[in-house]
Protein backbone atom coordinates (compact mmCIF):
# COMPACT_ATOMS: atom_id res chain seq x y z
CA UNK A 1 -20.61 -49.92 -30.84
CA UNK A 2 -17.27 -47.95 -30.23
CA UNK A 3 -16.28 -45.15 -32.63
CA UNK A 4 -12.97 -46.55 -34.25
CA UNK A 5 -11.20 -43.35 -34.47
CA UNK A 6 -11.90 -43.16 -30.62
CA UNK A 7 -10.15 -46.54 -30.11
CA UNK A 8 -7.38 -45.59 -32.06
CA UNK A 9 -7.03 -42.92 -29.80
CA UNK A 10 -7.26 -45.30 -27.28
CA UNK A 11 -4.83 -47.51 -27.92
CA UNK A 12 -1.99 -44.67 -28.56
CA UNK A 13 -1.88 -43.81 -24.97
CA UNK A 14 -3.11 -41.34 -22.38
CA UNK A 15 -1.30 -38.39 -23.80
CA UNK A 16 -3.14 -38.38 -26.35
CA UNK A 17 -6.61 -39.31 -25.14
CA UNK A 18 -5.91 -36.04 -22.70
CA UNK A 19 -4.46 -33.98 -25.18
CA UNK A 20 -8.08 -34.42 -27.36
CA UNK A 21 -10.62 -34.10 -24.59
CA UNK A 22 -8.88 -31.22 -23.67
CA UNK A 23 -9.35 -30.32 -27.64
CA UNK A 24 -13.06 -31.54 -27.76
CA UNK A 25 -14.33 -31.08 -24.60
CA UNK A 26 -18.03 -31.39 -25.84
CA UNK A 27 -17.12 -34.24 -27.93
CA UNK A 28 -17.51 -37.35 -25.15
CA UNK A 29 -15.14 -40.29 -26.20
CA UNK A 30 -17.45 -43.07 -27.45
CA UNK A 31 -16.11 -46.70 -26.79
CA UNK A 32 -19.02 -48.45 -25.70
CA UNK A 33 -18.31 -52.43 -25.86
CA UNK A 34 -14.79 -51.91 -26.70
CA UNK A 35 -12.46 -54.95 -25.54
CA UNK A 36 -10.19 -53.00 -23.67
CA UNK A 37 -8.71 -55.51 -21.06
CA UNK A 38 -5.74 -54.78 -19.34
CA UNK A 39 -5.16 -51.57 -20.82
CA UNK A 40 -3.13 -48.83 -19.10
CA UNK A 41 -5.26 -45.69 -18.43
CA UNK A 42 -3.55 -44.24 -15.29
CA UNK A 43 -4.46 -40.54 -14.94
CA UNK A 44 -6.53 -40.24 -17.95
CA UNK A 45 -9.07 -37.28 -18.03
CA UNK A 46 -11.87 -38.57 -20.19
CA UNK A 47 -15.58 -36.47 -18.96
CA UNK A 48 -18.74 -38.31 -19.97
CA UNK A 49 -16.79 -40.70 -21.64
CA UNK A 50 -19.24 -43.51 -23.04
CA UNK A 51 -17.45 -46.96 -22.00
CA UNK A 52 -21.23 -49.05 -21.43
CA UNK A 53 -20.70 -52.59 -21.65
CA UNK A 54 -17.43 -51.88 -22.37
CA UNK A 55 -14.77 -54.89 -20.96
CA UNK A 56 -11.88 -53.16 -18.89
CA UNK A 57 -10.94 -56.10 -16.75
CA UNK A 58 -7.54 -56.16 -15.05
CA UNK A 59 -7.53 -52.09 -16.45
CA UNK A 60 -5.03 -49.77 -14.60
CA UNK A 61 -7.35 -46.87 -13.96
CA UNK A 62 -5.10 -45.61 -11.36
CA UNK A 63 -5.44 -42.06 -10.69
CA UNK A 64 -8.13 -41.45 -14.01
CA UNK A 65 -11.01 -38.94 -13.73
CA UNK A 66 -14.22 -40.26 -14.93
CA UNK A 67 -16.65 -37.86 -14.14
CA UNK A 68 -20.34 -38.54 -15.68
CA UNK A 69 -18.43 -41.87 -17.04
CA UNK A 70 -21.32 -44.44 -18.60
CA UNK A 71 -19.89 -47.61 -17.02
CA UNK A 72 -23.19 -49.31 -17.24
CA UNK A 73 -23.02 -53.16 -17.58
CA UNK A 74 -19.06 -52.84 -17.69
CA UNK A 75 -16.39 -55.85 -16.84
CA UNK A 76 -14.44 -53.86 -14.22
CA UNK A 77 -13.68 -56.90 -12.69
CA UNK A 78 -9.99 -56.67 -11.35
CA UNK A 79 -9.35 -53.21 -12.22
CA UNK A 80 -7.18 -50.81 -10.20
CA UNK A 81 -9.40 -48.12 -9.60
CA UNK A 82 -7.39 -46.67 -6.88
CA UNK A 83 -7.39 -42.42 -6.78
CA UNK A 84 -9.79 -42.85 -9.42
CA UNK A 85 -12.65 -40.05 -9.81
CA UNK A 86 -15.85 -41.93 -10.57
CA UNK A 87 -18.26 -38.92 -9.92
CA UNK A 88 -21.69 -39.17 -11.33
CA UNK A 89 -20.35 -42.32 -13.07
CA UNK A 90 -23.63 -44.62 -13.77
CA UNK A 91 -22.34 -48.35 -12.81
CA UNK A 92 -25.59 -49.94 -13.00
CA UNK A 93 -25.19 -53.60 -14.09
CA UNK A 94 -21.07 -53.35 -13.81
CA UNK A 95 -19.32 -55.73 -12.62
CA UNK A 96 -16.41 -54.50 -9.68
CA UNK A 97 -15.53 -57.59 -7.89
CA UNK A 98 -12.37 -57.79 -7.18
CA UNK A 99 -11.71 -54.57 -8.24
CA UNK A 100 -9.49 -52.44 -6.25
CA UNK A 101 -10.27 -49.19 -5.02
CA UNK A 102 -8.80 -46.78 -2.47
CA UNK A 103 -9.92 -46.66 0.77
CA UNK A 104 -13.27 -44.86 0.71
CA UNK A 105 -13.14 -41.31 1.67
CA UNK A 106 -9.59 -40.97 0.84
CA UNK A 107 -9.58 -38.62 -2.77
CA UNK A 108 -11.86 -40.95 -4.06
CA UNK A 109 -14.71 -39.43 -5.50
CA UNK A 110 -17.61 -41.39 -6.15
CA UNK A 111 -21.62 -40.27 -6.14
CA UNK A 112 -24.04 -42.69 -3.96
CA UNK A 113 -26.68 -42.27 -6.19
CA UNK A 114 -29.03 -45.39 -7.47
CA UNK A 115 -27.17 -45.75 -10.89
CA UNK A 116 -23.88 -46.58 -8.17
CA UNK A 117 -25.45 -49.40 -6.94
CA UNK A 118 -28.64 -50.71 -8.96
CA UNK A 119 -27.33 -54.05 -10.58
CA UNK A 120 -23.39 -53.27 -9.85
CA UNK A 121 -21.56 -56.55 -8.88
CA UNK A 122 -19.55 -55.57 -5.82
CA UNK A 123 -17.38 -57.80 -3.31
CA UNK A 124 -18.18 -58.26 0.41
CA UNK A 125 -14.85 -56.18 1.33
CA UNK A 126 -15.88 -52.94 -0.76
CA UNK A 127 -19.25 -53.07 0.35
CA UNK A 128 -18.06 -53.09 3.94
CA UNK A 129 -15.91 -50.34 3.03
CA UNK A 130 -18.91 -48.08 1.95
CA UNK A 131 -21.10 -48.49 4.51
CA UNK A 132 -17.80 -48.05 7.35
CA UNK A 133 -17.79 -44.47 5.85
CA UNK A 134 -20.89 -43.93 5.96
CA UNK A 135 -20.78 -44.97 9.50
CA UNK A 136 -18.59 -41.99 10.45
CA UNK A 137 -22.05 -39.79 10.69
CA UNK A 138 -22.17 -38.67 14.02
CA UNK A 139 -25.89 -38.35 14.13
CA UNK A 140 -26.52 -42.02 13.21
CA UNK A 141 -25.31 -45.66 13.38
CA UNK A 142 -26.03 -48.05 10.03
CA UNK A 143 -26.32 -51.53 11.14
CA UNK A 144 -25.84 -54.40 8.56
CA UNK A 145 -25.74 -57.76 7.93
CA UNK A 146 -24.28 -58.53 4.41
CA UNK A 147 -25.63 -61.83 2.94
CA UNK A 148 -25.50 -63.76 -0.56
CA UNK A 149 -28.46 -63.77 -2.12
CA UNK A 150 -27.40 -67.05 -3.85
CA UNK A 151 -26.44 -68.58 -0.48
């Protein structure tokens, strides 16, 4: 359950949400299962912020830098993620389709660990997008076939 002083920082804007993690720095934000749909969180700074099951569909996260983020069974679903810093964010069980994100590669910084893909909900397009980069290896040559499990 979010913290409510946390969403009350929340809802008065990004100044403010940077202005107290820069504050607290070892004080992680906590709005786990917070509604927060549609909100506008462009450039946001927010490090180990706690945002599990939390819904941020249709979210502009343009630009925000979510390192060690806990997305974990979040409702990304149409979010702008582009320029977004997602390192050593754990999206198991999130949901990302149609969620927009920046060309791979491209100041987008995201960790290919297991918690980035175990469970995560992604769309054909961004999954194509992933593997493409990590087709630029010199050395070797992925070869795919995506298919729907539910097909």
């Amino acid at each position: 359950m979010a913290n409510p002083e946390h969403l009350t920082l929340i809802k008065n804007g990004v100044e403010g949400l940077n202005a107290f993690a820069r504050a607290n720095r070892d004080v992680p934000l906590d709005l786990e299962g917070a509604d927060l749909r549609g909100i506008d969180l462009r450039e946001v700074t927010l490090i180990n912020v706690r945002l599990a099951g939390a819904n941020l569909e249709g979210a502009d996260l343009r630009g925000a830098h979510l390192p060690a983020a806990d997305l974990q069974r979040s409702n990304l679903r149409n979010a702008d993620l582009r320029g977004a810093s997602l390192h050593r964010a754990n999206l198991s069980g999130a949901d990302v389709r149609g969620a927009r994100f920046e060309s791979f590669g491209l100041g987008q910084q995201m960790c290919l660990s297991p918690a980035f893909f175990e469970g995560v909900h992604w769309d054909r397009e961004t999954l194509e997008g992933i593997l493409g980069i990590i087709n630029l290896n010199p050395d070797w040559e992925i070869r795919y076939q995506i298919v729907s499990r539910s097909g």
